[in-house]
PDB file of N, CA and C in Angstrom:
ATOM      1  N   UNK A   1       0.821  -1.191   0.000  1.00  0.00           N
ATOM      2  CA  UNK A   1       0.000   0.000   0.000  1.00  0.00           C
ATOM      3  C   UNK A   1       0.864   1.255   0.000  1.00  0.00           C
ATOM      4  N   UNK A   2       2.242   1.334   0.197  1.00  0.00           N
ATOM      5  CA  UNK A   2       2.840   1.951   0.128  1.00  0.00           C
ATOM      6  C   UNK A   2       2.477   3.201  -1.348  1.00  0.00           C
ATOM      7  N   UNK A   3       2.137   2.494  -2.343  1.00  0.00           N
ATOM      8  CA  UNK A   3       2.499   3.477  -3.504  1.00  0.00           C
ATOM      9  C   UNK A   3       1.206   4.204  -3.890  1.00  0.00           C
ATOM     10  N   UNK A   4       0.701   3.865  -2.479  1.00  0.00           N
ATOM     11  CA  UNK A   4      -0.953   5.064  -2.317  1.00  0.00           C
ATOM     12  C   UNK A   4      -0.401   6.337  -1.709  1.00  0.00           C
ATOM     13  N   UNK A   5       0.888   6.723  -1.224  1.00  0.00           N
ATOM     14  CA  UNK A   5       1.254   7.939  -0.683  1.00  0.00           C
ATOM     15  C   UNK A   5       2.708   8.252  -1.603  1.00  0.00           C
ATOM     16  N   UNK A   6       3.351   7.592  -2.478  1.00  0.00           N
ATOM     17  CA  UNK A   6       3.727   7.993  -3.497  1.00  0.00           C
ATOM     18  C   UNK A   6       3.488   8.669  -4.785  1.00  0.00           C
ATOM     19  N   UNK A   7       4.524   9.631  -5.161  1.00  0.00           N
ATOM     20  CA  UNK A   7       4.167  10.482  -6.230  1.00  0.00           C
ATOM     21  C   UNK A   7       5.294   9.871  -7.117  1.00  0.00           C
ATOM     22  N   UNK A   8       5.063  10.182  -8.787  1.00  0.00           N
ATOM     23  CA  UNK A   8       6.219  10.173  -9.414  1.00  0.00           C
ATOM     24  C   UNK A   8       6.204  11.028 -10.194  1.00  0.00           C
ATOM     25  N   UNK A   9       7.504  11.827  -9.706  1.00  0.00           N
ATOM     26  CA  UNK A   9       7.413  13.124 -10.607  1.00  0.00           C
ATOM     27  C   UNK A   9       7.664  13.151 -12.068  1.00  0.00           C
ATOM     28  N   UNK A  10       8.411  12.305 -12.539  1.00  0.00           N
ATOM     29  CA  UNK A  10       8.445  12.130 -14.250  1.00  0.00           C
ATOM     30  C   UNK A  10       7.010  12.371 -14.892  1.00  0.00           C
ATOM     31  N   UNK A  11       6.206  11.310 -14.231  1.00  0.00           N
ATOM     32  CA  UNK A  11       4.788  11.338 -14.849  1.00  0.00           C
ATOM     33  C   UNK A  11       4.062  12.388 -14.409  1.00  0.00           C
ATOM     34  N   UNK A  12       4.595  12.786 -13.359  1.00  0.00           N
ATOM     35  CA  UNK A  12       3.201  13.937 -12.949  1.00  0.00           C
ATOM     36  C   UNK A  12       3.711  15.368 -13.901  1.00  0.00           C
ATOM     37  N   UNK A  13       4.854  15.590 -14.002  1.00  0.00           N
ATOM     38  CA  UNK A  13       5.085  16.819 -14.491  1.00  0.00           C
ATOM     39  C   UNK A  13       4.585  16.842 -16.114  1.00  0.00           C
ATOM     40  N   UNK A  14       4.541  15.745 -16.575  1.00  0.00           N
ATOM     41  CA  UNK A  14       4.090  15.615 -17.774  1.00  0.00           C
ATOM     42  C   UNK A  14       2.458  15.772 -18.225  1.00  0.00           C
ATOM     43  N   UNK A  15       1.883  16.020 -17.117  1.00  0.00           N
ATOM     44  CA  UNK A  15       0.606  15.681 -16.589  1.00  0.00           C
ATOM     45  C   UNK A  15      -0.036  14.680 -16.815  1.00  0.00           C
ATOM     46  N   UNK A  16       0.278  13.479 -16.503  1.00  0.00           N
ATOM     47  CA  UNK A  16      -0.046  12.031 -16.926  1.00  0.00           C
ATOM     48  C   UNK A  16      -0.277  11.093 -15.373  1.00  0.00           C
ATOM     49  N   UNK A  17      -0.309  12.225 -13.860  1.00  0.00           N
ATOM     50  CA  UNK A  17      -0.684  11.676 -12.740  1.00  0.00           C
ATOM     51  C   UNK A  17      -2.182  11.522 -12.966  1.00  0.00           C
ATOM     52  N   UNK A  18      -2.194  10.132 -12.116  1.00  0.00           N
ATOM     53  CA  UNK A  18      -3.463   9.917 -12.002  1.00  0.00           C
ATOM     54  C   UNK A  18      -3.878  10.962 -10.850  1.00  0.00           C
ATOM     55  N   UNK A  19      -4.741  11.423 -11.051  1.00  0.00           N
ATOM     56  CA  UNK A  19      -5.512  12.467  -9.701  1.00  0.00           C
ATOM     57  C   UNK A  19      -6.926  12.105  -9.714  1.00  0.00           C
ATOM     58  N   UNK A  20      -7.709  12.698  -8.599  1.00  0.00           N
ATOM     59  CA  UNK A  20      -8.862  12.747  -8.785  1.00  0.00           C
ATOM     60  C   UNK A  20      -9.700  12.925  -9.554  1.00  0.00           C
ATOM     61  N   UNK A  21      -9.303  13.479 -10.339  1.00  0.00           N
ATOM     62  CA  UNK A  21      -9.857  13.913 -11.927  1.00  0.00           C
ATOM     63  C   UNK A  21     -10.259  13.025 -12.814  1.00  0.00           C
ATOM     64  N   UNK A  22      -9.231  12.038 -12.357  1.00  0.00           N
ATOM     65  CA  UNK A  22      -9.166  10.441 -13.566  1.00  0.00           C
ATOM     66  C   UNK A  22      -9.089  10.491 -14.805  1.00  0.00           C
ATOM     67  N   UNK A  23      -8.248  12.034 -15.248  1.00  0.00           N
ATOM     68  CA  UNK A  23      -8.018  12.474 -16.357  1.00  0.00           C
ATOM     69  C   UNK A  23      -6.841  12.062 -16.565  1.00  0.00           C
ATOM     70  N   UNK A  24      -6.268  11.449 -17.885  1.00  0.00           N
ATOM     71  CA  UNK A  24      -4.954  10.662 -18.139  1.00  0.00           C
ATOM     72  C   UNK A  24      -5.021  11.016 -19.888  1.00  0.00           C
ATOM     73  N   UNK A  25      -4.136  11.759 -20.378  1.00  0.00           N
ATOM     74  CA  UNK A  25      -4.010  11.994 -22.294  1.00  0.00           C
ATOM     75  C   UNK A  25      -2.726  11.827 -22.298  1.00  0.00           C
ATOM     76  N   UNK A  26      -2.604  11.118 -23.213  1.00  0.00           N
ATOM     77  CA  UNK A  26      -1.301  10.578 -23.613  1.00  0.00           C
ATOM     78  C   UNK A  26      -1.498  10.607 -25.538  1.00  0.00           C
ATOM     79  N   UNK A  27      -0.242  11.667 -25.905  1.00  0.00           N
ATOM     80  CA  UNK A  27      -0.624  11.552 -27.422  1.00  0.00           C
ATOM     81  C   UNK A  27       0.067  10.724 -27.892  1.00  0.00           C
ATOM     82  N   UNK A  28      -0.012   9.964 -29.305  1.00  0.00           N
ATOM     83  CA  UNK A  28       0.529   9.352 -30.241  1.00  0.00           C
ATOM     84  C   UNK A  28       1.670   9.222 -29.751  1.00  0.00           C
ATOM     85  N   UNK A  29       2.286  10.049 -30.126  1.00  0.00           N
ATOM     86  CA  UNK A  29       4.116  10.831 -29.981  1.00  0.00           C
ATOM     87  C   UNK A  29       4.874  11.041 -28.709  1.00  0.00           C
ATOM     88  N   UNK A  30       3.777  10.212 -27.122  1.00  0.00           N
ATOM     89  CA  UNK A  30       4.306   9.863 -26.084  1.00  0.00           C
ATOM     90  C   UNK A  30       4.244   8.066 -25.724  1.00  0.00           C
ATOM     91  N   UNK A  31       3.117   7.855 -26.473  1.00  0.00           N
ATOM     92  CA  UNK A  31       2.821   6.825 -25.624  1.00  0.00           C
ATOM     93  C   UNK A  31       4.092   5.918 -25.595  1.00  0.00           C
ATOM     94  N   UNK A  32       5.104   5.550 -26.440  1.00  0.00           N
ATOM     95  CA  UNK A  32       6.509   4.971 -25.561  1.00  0.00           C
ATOM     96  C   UNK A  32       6.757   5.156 -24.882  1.00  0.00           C
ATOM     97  N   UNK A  33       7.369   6.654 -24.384  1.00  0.00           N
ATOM     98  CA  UNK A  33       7.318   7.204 -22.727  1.00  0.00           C
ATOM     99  C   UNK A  33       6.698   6.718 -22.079  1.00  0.00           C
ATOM    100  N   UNK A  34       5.165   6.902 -22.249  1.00  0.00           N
ATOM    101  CA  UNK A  34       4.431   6.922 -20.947  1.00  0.00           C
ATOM    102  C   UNK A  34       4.317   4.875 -20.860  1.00  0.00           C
ATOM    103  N   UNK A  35       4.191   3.864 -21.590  1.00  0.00           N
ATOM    104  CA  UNK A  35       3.553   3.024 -21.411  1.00  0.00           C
ATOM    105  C   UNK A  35       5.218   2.312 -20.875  1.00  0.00           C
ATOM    106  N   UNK A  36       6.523   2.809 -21.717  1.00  0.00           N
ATOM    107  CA  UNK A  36       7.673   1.963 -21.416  1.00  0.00           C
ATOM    108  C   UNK A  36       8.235   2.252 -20.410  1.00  0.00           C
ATOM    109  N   UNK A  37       8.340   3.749 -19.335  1.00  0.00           N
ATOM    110  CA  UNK A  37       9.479   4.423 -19.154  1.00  0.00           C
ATOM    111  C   UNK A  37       8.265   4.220 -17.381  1.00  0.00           C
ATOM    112  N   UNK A  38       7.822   3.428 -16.967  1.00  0.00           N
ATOM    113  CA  UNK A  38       7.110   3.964 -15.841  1.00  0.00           C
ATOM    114  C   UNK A  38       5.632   4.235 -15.147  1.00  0.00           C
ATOM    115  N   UNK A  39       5.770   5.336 -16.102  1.00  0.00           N
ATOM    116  CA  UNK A  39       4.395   5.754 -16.041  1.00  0.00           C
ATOM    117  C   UNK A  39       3.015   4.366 -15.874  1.00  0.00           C
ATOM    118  N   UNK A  40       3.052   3.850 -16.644  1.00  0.00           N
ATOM    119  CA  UNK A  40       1.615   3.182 -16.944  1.00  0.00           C
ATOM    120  C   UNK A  40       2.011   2.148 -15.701  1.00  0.00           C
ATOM    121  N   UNK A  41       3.093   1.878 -15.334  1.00  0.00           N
ATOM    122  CA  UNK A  41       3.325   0.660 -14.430  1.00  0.00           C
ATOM    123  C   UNK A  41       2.690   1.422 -13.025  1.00  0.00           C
ATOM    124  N   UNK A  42       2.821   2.846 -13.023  1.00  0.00           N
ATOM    125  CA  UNK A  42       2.785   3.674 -11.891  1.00  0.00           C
ATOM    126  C   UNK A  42       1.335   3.606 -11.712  1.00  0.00           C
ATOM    127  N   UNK A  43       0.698   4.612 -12.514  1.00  0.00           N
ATOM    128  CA  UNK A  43      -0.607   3.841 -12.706  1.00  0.00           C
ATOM    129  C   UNK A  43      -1.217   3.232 -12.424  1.00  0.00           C
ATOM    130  N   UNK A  44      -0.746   1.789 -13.023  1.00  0.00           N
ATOM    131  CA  UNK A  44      -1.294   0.798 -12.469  1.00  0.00           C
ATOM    132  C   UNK A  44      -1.530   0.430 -10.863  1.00  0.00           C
ATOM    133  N   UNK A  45      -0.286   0.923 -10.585  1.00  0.00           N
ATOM    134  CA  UNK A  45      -0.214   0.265  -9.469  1.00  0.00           C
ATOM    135  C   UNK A  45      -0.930   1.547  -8.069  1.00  0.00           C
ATOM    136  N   UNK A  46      -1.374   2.569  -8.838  1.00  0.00           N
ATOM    137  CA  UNK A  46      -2.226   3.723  -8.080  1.00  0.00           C
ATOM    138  C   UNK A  46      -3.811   3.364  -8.169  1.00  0.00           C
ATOM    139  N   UNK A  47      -4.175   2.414  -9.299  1.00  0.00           N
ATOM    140  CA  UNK A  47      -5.315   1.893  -9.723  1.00  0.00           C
ATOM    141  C   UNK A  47      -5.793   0.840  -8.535  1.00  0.00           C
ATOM    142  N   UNK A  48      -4.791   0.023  -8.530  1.00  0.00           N
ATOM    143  CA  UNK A  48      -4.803  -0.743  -7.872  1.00  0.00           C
ATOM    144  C   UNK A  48      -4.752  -0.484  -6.166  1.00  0.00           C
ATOM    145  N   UNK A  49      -4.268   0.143  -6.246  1.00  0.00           N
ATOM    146  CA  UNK A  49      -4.459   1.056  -4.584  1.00  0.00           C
ATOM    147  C   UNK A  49      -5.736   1.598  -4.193  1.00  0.00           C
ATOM    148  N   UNK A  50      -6.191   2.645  -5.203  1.00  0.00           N
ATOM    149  CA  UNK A  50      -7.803   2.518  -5.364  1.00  0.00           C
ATOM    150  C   UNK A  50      -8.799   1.995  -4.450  1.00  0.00           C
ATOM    151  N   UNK A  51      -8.691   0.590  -6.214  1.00  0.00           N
ATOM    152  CA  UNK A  51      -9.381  -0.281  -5.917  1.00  0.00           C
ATOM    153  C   UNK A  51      -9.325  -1.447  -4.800  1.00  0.00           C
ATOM    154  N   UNK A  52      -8.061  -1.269  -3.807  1.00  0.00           N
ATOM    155  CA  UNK A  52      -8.019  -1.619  -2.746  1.00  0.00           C
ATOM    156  C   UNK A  52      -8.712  -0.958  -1.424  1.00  0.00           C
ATOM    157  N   UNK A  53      -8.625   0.615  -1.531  1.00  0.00           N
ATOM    158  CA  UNK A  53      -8.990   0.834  -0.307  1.00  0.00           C
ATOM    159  C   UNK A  53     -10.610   1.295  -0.581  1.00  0.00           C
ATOM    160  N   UNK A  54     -10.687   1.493  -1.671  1.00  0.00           N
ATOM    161  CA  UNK A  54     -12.304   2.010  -2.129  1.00  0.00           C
ATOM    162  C   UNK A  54     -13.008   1.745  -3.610  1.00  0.00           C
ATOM    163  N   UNK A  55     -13.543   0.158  -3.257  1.00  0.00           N
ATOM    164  CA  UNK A  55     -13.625  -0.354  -5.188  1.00  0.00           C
ATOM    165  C   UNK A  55     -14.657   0.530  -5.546  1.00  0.00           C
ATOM    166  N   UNK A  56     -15.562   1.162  -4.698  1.00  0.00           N
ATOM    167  CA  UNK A  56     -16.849   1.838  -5.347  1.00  0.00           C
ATOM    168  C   UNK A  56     -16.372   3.319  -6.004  1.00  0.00           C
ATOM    169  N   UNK A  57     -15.205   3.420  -6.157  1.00  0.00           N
ATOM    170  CA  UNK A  57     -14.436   4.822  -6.212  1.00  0.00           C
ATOM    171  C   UNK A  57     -14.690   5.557  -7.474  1.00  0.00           C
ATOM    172  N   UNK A  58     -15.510   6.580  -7.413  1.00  0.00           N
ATOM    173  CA  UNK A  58     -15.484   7.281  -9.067  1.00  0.00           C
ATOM    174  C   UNK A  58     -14.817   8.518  -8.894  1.00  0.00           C
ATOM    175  N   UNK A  59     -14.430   8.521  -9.931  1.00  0.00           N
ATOM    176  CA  UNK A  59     -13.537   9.939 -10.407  1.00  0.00           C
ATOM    177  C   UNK A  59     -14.415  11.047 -10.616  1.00  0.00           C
ATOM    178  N   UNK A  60     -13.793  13.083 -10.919  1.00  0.00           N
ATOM    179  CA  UNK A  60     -14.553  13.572 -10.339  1.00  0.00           C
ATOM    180  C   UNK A  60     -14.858  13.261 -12.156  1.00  0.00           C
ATOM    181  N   UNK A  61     -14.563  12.669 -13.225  1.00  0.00           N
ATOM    182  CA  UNK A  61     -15.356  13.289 -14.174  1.00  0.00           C
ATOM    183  C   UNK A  61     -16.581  11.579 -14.631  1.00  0.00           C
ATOM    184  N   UNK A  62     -17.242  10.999 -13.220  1.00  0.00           N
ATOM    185  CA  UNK A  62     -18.135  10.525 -12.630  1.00  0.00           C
ATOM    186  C   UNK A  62     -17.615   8.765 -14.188  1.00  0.00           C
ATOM    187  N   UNK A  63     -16.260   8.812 -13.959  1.00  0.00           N
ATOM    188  CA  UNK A  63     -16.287   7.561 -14.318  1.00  0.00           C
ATOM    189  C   UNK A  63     -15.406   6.650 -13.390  1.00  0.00           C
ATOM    190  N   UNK A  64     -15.427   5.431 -13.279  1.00  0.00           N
ATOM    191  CA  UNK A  64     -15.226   4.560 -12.723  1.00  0.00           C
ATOM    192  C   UNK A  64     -13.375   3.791 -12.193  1.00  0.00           C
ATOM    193  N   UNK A  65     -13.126   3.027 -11.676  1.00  0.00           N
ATOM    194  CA  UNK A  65     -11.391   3.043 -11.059  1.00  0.00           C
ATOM    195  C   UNK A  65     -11.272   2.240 -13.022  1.00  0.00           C
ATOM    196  N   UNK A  66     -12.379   1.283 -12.905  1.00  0.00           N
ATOM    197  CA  UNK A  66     -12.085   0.164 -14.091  1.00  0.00           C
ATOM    198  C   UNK A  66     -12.202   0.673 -15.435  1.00  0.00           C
ATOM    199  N   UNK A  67     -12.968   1.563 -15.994  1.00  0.00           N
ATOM    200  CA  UNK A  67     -12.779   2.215 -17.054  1.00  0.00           C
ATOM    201  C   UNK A  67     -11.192   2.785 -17.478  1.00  0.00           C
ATOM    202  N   UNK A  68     -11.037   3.734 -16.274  1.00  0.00           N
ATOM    203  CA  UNK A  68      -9.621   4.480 -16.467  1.00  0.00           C
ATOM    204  C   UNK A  68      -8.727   3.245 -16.771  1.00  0.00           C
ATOM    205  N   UNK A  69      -8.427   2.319 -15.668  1.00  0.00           N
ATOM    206  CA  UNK A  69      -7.444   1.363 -16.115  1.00  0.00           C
ATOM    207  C   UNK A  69      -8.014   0.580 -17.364  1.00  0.00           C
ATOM    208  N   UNK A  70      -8.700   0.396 -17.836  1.00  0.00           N
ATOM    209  CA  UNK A  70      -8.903  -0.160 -19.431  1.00  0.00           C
ATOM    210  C   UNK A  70      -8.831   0.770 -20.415  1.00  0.00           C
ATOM    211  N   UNK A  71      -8.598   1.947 -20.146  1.00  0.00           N
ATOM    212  CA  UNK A  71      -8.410   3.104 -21.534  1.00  0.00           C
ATOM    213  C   UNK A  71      -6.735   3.023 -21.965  1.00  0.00           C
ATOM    214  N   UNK A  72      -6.615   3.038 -20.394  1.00  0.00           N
ATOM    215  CA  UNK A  72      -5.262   3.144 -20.474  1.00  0.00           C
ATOM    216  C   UNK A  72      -4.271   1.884 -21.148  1.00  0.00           C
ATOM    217  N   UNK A  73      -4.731   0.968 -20.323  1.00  0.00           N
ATOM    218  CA  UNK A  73      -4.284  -0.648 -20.776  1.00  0.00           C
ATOM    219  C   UNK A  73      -4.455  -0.741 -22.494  1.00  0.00           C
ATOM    220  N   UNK A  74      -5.703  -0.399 -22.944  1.00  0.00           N
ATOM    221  CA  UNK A  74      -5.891  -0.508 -24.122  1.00  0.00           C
ATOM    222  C   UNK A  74      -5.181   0.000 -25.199  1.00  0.00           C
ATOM    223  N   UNK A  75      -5.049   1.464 -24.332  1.00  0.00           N
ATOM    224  CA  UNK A  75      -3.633   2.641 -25.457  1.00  0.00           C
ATOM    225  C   UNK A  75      -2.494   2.010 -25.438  1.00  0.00           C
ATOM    226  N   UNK A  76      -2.091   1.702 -24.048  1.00  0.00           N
ATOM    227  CA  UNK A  76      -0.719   1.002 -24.432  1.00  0.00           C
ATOM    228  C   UNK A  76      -1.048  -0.138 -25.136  1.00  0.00           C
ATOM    229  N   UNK A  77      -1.660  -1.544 -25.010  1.00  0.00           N
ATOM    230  CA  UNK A  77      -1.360  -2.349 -26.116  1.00  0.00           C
ATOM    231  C   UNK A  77      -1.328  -2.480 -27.445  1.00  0.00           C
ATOM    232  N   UNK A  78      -2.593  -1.606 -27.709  1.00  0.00           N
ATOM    233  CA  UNK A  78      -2.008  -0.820 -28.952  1.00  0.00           C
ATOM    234  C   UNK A  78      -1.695   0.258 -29.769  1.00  0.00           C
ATOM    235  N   UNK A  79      -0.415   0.413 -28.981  1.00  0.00           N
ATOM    236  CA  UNK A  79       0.311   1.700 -29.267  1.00  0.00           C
ATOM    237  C   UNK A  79      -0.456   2.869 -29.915  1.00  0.00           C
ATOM    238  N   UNK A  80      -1.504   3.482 -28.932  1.00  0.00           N
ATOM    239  CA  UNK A  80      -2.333   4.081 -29.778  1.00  0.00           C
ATOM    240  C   UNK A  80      -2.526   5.311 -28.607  1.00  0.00           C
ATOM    241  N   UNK A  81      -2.667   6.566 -29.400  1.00  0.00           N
ATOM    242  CA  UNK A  81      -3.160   7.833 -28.024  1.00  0.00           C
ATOM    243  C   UNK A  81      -4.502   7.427 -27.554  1.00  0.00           C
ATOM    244  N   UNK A  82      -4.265   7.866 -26.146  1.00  0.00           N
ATOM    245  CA  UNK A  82      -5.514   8.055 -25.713  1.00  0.00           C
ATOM    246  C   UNK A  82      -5.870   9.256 -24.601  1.00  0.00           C
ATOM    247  N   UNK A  83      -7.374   9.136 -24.147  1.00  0.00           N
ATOM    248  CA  UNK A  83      -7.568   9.731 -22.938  1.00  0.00           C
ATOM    249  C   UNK A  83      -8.758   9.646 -22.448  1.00  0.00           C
ATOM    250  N   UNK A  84      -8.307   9.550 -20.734  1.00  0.00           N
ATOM    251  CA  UNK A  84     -10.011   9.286 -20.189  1.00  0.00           C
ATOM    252  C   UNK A  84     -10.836   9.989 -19.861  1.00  0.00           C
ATOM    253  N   UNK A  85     -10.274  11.275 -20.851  1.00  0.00           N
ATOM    254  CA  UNK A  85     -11.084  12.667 -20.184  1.00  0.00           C
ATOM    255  C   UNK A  85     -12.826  12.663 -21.127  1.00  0.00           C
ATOM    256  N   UNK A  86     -12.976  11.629 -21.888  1.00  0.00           N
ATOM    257  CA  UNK A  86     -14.369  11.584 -22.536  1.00  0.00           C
ATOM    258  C   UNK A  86     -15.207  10.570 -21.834  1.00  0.00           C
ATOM    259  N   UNK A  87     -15.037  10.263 -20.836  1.00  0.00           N
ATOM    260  CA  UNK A  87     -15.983   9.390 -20.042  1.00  0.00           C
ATOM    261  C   UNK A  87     -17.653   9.954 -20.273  1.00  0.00           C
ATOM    262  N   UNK A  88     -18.264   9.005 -20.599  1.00  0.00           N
ATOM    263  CA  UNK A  88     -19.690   9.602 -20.915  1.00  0.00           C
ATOM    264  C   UNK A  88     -20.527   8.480 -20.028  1.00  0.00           C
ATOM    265  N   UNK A  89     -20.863   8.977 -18.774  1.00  0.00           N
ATOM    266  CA  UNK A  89     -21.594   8.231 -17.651  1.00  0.00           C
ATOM    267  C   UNK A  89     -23.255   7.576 -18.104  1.00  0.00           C
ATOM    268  N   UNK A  90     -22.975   6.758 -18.267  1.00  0.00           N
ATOM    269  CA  UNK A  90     -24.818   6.188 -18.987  1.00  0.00           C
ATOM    270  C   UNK A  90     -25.857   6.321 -17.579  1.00  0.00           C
ATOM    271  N   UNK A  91     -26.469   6.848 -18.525  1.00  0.00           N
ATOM    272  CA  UNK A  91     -27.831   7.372 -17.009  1.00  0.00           C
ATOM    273  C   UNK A  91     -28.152   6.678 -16.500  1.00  0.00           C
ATOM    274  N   UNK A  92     -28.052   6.398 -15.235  1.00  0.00           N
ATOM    275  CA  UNK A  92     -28.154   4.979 -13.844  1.00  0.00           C
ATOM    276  C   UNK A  92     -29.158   5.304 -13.808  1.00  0.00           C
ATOM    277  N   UNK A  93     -29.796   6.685 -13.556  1.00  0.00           N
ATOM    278  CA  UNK A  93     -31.425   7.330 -12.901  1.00  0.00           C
ATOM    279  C   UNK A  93     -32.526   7.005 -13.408  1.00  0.00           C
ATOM    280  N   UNK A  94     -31.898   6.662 -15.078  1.00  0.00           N
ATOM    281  CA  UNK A  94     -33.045   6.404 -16.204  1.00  0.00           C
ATOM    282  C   UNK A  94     -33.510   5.042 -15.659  1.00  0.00           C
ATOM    283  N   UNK A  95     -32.671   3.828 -15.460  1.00  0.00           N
ATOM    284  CA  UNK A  95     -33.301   2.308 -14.953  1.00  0.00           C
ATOM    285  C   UNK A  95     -33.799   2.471 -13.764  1.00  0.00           C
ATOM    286  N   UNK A  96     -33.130   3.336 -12.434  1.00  0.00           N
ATOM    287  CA  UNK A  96     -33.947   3.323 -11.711  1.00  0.00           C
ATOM    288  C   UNK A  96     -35.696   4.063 -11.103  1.00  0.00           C
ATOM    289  N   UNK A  97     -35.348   4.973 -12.666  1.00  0.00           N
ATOM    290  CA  UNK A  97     -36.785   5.651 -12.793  1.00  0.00           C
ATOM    291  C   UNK A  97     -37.557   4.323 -13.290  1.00  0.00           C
ATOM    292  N   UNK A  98     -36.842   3.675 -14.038  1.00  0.00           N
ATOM    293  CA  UNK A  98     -38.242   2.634 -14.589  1.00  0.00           C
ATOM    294  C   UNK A  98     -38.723   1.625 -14.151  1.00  0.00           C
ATOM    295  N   UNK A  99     -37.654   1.513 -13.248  1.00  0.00           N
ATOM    296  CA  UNK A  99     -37.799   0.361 -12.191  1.00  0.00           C
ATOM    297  C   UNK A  99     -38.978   0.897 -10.724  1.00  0.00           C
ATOM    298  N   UNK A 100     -38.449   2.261 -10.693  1.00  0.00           N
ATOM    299  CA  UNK A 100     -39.755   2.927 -10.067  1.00  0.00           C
ATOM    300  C   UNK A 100     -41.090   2.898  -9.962  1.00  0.00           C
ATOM    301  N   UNK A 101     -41.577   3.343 -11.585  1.00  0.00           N
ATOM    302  CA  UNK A 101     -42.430   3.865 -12.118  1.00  0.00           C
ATOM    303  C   UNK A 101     -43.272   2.046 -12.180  1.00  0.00           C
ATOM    304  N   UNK A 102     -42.222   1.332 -12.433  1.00  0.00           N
ATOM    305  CA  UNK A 102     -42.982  -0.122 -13.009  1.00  0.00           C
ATOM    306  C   UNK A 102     -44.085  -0.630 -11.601  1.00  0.00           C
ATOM    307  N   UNK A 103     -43.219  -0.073 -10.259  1.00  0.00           N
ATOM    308  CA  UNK A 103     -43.464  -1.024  -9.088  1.00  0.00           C
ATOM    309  C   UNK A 103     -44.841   0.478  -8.417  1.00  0.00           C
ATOM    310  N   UNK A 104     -44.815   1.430  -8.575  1.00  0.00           N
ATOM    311  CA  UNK A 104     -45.325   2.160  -8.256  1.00  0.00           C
ATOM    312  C   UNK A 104     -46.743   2.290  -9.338  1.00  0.00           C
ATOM    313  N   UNK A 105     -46.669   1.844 -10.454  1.00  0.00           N
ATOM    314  CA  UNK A 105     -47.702   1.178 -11.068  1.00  0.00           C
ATOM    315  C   UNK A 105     -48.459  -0.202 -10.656  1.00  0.00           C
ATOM    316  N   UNK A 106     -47.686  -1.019 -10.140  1.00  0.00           N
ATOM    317  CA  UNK A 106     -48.163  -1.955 -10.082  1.00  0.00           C
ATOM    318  C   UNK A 106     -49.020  -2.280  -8.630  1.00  0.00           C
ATOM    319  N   UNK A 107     -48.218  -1.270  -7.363  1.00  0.00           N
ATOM    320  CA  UNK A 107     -49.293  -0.851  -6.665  1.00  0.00           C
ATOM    321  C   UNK A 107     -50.502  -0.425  -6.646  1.00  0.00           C
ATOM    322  N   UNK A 108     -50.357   0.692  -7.027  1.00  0.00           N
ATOM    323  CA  UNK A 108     -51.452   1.356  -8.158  1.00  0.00           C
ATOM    324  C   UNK A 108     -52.818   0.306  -8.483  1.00  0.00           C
ATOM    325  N   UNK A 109     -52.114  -0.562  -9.568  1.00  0.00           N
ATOM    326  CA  UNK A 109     -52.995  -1.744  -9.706  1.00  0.00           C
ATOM    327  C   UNK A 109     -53.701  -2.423  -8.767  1.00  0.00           C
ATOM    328  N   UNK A 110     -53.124  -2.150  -7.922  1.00  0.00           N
ATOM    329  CA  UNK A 110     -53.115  -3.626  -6.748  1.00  0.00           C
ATOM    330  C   UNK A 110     -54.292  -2.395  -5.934  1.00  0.00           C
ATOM    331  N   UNK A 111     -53.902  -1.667  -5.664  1.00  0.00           N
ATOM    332  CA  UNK A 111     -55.032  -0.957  -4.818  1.00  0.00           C
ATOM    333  C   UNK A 111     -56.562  -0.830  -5.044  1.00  0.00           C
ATOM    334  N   UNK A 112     -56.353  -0.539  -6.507  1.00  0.00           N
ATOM    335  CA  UNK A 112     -57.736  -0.778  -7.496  1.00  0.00           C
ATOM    336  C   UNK A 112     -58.059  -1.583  -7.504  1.00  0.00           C
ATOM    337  N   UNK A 113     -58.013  -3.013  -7.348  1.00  0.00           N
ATOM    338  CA  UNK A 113     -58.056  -4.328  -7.644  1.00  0.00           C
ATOM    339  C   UNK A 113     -59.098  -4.349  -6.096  1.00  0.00           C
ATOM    340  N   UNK A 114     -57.964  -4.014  -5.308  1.00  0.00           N
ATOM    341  CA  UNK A 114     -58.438  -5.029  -4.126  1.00  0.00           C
ATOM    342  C   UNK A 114     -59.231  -3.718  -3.019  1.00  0.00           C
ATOM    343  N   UNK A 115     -59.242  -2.641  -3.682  1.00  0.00           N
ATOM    344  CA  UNK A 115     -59.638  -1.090  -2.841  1.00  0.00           C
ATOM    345  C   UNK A 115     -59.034  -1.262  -1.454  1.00  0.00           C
ATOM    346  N   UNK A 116     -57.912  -1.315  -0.968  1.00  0.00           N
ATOM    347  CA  UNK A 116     -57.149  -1.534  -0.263  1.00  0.00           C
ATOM    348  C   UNK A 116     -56.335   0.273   0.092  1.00  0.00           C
TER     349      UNK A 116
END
């Protein structure tokens, strides 16, 4: 757990620290740096710290510990830019509105039924 109170400055000055933000861009024309030299191992292993002390953990731009580490994982394997700053959060509120609406209907029903 140690490398939950570690920084590394190579990567951070580059702005490629993981922070709260869970913002990570890495262009074309770094990703050797960042995936060979450190960085992504660092990463990882801040991901993993995380998801040790808090798996329910979202970032502030409301995406997830496991997304970030699969954007990232993914750029490096294939040598490709990326970044997790486009996280697009799928509306949780929408299923639990319908999941709502279904059971709050079906009361509904049930009251009429039985005038209860």
């Amino acid at each position: 757990m140690m490398v939950c109170n570690q920084i590394s400055p190579s990567c951070t000055n580059l702005g490629w620290g993981l922070t709260d933000k869970g913002v990570v861009t890495v262009s074309l024309d770094q990703i050797d740096v960042y995936c060979d030299q450190g960085c992504y191992a660092h990463t990882m292993a801040v991901r993993k710290c995380i998801n040790d002390v808090k798996r329910d953990f979202w970032f502030a731009t409301r995406a997830h510990v496991q997304y970030v580490s699969d954007t990232i994982s993914k750029g490096c394997s294939a040598r490709k830019a990326f970044t997790t700053a486009n996280y697009k959060a799928s509306s949780g509120i929408k299923v639990y509105q319908k999941a709502y609406v279904s059971v709050i209907s079906s009361l509904v029903v049930l009251v009429a039924i039985f005038n209860l």
